[in-house]
N, C-alpha and C. Protein backbone atom coordinates (compact mmCIF):
# COMPACT_ATOMS: atom_id res chain seq x y z
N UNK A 1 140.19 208.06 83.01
CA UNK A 1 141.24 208.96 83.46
C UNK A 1 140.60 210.20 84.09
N UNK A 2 141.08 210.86 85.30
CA UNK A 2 140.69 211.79 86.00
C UNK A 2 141.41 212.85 86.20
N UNK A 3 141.34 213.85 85.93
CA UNK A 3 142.23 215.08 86.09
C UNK A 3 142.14 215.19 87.62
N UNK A 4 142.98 215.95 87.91
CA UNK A 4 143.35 216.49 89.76
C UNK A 4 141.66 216.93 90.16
N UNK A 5 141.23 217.89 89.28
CA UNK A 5 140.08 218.81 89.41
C UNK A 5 139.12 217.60 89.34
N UNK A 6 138.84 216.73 88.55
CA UNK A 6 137.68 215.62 88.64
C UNK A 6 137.92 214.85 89.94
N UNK A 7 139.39 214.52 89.82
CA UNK A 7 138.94 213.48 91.12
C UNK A 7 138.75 214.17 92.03
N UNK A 8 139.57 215.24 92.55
CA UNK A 8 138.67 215.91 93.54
C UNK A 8 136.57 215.96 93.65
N UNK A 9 136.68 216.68 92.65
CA UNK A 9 135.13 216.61 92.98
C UNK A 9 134.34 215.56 92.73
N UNK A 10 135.04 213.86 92.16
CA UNK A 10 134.74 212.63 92.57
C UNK A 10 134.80 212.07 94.00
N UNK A 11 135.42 212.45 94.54
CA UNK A 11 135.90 212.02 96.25
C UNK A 11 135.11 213.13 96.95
N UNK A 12 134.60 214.02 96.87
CA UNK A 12 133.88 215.06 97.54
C UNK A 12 132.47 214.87 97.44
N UNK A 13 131.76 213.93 96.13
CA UNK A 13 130.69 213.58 96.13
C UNK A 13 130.47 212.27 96.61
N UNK A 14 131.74 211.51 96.69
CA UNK A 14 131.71 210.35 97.21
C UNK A 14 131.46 210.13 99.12
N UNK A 15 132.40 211.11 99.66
CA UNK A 15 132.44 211.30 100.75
C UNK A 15 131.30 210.90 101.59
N UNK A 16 129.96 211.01 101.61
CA UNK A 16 129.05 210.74 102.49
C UNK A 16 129.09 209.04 102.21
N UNK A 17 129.06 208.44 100.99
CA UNK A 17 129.08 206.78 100.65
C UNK A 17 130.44 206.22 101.38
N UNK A 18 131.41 207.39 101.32
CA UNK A 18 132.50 206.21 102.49
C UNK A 18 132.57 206.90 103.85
N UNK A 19 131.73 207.51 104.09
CA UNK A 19 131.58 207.57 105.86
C UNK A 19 131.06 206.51 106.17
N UNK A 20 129.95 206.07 105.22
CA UNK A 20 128.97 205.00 105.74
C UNK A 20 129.90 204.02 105.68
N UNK A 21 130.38 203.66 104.40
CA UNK A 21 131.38 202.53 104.60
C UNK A 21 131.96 202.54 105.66
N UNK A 22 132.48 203.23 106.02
CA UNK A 22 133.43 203.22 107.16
C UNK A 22 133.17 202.71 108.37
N UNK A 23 131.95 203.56 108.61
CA UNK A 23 130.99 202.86 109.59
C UNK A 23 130.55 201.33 109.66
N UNK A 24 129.96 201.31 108.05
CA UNK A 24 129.49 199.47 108.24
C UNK A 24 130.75 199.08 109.00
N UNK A 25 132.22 199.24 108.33
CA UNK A 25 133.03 198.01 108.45
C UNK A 25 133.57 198.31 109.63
N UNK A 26 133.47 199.51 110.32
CA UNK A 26 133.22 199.62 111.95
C UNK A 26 132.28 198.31 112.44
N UNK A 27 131.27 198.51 112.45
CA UNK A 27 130.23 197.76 112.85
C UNK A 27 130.52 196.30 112.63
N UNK A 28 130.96 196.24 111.04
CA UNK A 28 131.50 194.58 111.23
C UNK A 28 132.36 194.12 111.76
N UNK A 29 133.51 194.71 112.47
CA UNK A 29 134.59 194.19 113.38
C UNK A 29 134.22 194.38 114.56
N UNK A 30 133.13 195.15 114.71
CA UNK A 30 132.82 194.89 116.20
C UNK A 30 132.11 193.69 116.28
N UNK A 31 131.43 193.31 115.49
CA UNK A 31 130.08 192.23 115.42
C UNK A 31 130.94 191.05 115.72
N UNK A 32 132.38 190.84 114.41
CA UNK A 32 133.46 189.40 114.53
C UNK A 32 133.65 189.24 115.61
N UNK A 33 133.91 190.04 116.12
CA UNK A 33 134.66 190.22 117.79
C UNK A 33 134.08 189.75 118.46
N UNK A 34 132.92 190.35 118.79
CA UNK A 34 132.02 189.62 119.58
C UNK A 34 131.70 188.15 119.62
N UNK A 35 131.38 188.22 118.13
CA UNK A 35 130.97 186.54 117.81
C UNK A 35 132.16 185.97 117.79
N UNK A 36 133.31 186.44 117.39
CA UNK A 36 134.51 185.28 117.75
C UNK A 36 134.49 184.82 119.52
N UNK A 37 134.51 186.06 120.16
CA UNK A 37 134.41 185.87 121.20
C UNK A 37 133.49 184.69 122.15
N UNK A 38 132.83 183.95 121.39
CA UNK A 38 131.39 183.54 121.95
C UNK A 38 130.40 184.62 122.78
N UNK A 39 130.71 185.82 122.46
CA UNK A 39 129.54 186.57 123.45
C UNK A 39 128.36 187.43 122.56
N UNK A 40 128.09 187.89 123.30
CA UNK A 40 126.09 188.37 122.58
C UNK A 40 127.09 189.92 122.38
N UNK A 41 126.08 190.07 120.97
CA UNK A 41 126.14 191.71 120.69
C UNK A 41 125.19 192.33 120.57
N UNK A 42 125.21 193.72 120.89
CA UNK A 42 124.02 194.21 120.57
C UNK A 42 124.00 194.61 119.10
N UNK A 43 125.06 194.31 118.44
CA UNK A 43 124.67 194.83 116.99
C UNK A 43 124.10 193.48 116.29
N UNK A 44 123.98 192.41 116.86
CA UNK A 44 123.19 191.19 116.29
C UNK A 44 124.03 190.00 116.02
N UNK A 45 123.85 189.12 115.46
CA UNK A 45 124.76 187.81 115.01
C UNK A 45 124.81 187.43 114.26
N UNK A 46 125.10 186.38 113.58
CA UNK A 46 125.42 185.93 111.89
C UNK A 46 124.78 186.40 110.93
N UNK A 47 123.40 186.31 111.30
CA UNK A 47 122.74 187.33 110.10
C UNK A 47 123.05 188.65 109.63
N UNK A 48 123.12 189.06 110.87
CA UNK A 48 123.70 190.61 110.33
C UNK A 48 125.44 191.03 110.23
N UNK A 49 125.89 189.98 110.35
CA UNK A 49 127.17 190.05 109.92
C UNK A 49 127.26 189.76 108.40
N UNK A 50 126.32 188.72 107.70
CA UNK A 50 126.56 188.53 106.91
C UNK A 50 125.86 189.94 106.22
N UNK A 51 124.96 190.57 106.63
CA UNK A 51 124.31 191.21 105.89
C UNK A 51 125.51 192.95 105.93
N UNK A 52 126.10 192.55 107.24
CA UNK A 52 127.13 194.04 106.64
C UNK A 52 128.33 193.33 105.98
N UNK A 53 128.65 192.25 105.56
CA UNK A 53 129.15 192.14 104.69
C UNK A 53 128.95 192.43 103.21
N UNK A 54 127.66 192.18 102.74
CA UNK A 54 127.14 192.33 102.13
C UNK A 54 127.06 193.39 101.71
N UNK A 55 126.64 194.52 102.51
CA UNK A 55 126.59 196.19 102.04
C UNK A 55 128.31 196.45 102.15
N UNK A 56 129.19 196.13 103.19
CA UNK A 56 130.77 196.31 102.46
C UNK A 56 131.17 196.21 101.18
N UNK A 57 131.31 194.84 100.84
CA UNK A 57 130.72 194.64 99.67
C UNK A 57 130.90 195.23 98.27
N UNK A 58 129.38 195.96 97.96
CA UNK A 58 128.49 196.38 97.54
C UNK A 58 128.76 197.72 97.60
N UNK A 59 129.14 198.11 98.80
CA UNK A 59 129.55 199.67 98.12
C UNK A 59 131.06 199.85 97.71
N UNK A 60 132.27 198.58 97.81
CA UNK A 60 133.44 198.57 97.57
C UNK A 60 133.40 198.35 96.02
N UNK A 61 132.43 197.08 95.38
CA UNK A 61 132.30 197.06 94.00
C UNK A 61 131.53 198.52 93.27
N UNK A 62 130.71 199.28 93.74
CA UNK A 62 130.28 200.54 93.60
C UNK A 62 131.19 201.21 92.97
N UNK A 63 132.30 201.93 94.15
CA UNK A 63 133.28 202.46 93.78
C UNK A 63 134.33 201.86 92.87
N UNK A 64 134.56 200.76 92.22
CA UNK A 64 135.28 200.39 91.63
C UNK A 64 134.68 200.54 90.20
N UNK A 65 133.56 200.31 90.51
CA UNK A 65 132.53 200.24 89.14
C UNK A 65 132.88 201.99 88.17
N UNK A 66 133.13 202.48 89.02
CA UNK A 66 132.89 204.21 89.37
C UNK A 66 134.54 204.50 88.59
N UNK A 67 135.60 203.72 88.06
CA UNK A 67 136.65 203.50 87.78
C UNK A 67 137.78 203.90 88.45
N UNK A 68 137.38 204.20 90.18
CA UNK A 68 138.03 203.96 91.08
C UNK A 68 138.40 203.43 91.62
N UNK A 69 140.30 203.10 91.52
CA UNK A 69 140.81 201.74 92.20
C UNK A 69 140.77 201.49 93.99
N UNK A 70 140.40 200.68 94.30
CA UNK A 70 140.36 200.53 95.86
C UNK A 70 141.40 199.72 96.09
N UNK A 71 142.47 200.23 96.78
CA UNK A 71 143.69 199.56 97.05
C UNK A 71 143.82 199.02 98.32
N UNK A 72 142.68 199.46 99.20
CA UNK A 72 142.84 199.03 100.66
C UNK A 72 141.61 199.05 101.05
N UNK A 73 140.83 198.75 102.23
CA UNK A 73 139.14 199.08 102.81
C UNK A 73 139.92 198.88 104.50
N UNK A 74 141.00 199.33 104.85
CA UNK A 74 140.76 199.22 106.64
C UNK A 74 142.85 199.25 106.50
N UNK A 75 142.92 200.31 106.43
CA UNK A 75 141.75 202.08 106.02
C UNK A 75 141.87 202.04 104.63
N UNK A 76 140.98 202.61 104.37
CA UNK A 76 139.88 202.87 102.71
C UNK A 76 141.06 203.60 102.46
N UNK A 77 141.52 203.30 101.22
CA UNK A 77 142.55 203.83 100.37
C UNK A 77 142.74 203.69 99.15
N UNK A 78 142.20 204.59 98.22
CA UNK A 78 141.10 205.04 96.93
C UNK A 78 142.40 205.08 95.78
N UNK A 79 142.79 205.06 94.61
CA UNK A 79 143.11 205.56 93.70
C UNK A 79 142.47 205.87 92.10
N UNK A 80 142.70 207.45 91.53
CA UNK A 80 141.85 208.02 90.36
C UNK A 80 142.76 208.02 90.00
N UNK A 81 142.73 207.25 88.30
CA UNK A 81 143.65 206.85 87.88
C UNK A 81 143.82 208.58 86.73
N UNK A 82 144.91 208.74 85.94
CA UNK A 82 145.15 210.04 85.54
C UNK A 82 146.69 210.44 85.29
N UNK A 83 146.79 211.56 84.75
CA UNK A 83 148.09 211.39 84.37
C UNK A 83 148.34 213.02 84.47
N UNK A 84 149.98 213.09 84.64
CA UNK A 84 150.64 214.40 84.80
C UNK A 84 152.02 214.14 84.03
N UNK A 85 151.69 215.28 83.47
CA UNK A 85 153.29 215.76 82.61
C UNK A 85 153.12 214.65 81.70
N UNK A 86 152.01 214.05 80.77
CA UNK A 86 152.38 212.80 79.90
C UNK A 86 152.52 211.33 80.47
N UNK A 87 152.73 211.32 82.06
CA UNK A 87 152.55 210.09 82.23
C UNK A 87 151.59 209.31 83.53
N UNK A 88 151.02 208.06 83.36
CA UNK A 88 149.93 207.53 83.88
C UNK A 88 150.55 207.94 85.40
N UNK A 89 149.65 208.65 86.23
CA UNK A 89 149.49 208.62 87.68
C UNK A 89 148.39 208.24 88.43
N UNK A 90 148.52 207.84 89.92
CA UNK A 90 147.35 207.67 90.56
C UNK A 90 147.25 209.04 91.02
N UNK A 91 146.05 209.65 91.36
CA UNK A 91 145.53 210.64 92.44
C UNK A 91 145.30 210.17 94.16
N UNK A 92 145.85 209.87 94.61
CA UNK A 92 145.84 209.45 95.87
C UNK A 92 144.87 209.53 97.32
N UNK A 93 143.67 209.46 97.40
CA UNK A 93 142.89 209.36 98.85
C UNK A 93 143.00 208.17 99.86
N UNK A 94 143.83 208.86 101.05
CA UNK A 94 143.98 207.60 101.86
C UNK A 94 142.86 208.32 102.97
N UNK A 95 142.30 207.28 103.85
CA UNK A 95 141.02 207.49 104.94
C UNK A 95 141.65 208.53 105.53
N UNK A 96 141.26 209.58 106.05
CA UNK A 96 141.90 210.76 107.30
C UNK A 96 142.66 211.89 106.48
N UNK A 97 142.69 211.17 105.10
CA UNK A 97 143.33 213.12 104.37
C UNK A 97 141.65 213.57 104.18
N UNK A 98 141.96 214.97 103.86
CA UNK A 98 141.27 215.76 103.64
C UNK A 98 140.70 215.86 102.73
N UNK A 99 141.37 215.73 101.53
CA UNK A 99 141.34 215.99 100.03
C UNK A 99 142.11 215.21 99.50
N UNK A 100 142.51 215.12 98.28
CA UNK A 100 143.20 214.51 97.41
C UNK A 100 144.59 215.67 97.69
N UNK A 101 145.43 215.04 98.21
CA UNK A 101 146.78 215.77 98.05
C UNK A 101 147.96 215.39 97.62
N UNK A 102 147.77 214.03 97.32
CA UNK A 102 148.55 213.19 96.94
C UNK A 102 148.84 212.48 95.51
N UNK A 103 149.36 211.91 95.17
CA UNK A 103 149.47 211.19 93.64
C UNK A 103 150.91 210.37 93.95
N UNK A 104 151.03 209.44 93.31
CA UNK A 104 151.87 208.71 92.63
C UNK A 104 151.57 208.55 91.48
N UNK A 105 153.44 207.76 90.41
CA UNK A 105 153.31 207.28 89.30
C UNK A 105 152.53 205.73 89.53
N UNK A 106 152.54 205.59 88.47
CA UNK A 106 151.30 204.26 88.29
C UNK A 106 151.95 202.86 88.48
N UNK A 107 153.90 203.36 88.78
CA UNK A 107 154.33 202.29 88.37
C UNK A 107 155.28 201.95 89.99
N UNK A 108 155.22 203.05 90.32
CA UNK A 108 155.51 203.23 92.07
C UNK A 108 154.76 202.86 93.07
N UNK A 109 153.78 202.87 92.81
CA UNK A 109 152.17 202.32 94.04
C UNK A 109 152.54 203.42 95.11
N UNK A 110 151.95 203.39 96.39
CA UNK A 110 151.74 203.60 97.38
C UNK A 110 153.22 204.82 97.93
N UNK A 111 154.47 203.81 97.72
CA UNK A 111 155.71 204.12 98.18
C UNK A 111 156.15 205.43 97.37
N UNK A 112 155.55 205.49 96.54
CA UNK A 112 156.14 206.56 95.64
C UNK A 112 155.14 208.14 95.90
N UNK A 113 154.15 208.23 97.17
CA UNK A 113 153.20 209.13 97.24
C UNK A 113 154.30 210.75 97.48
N UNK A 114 153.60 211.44 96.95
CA UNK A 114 154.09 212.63 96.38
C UNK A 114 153.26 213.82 96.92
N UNK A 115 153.16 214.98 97.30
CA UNK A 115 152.35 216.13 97.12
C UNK A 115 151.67 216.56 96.11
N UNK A 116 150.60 216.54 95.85
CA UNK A 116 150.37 217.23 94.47
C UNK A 116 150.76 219.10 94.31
């Protein structure tokens, strides 16, 4: 469980590990594309598709490990699990906020996002 104040400064230390993410799984939809396409990439071919799969992955089980729920990866959309007023809430980071400004109840998901 994460107070407002933890997950914040959980997602603020996290921040440089999901730029990169972000990036790999940039990089891996460009790579599909290509290779679906039958054409040459310069970011490489099966091998290194498999291998940014691999680091996707790897840093998605990371953060989960980290007892952060990952509800989405495209776009990366994080929940710290925690509670207000007595009852279980998520803390809410979707890709492109800023900060944690958000929360839902635990029993609302997504639809139920709130201001903190």
């Amino acid at each position: 469980m994460f107070t407002l104040d933890e997950a914040r400064t959980r997602l603020a230390a996290l921040m440089p590990q999901l730029e990169e993410l972000i990036g790999v799984r940039a990089d891996l939809a460009e790579l599909r594309a290509d290779l679906d396409g039958g054409g040459h990439s310069e970011l490489g071919g099966l091998a290194e598709a498999k291998a940014l799969e691999a680091r996707l992955y790897a840093a998605l089980e990371e953060i989960a490990d980290a007892d952060i729920e990952v509800k989405g990866f495209a776009p990366l959309l994080l929940d710290f699990p925690g509670e207000l007023d007595g009852r279980p809430v998520r803390w809410c980071w979707l890709e492109g906020d800023d900060g944690i400004d958000w929360y839902h109840r635990s029993d609302t998901g997504f639809a139920g996002r709130r201001p903190c």
